[in-house]
Protein backbone atom coordinates (compact mmCIF):
# COMPACT_ATOMS: atom_id res chain seq x y z
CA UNK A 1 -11.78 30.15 4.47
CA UNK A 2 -12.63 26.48 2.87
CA UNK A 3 -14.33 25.85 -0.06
CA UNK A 4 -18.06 24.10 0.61
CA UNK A 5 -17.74 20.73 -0.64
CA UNK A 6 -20.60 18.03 -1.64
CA UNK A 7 -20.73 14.89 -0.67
CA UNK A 8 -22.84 12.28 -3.19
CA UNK A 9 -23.27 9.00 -3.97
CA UNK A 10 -22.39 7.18 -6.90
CA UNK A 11 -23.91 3.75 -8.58
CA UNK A 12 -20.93 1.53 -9.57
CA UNK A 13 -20.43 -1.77 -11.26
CA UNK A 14 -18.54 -3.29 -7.81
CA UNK A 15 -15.43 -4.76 -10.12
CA UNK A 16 -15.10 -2.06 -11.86
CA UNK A 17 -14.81 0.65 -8.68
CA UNK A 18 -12.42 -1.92 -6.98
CA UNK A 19 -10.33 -1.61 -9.76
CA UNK A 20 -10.62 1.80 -10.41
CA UNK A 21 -9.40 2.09 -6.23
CA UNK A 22 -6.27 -0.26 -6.99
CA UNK A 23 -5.44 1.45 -9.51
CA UNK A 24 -5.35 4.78 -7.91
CA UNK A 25 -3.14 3.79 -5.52
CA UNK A 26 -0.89 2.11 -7.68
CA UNK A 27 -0.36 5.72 -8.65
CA UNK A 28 -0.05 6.82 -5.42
CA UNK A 29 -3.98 8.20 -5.37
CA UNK A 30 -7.14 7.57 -4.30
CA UNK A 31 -10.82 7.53 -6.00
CA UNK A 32 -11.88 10.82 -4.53
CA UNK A 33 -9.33 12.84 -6.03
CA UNK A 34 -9.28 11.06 -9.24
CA UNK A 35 -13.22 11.51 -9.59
CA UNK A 36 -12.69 15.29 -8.49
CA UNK A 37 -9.77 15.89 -11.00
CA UNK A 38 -12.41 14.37 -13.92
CA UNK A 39 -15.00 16.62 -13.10
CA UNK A 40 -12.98 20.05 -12.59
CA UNK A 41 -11.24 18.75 -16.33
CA UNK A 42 -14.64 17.85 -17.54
CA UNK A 43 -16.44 21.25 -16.63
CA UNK A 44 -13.35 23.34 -18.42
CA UNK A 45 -13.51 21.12 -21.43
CA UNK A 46 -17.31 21.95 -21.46
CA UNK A 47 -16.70 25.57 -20.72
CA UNK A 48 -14.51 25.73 -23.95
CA UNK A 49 -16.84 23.98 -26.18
CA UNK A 50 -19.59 26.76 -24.88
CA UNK A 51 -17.07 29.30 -25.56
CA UNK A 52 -15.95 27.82 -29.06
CA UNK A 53 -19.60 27.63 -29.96
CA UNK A 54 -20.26 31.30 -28.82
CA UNK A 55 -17.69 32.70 -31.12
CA UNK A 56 -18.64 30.95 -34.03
CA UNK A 57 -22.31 32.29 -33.52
């Protein structure tokens, strides 16, 4: 069975994105897994700050 995915929409400086797209591929990538590797690394980061913060409590 597949996992649901979301589809959004970002607002980008136009330079910037191209960039960002060039240089995924330069390392053999593209934007949409680089932006869904960030947020899957950014949600655990944030889950172990929540659970660092718990324990200290």
């Amino acid at each position: 069975m597949e996992t649901p995915t979301k589809k959004t929409s970002l607002l980008l400086d136009e330079e910037e994105y191209q960039l960002f797209k060039k240089n995924c591929k330069k390392n053999n990538s593209d934007a949409s897994k680089e932006i869904r590797k960030f947020i899957k690394s950014y949600n655990e980061r944030c889950k172990t700050k929540s659970l660092l913060k718990k324990s200290i409590l």
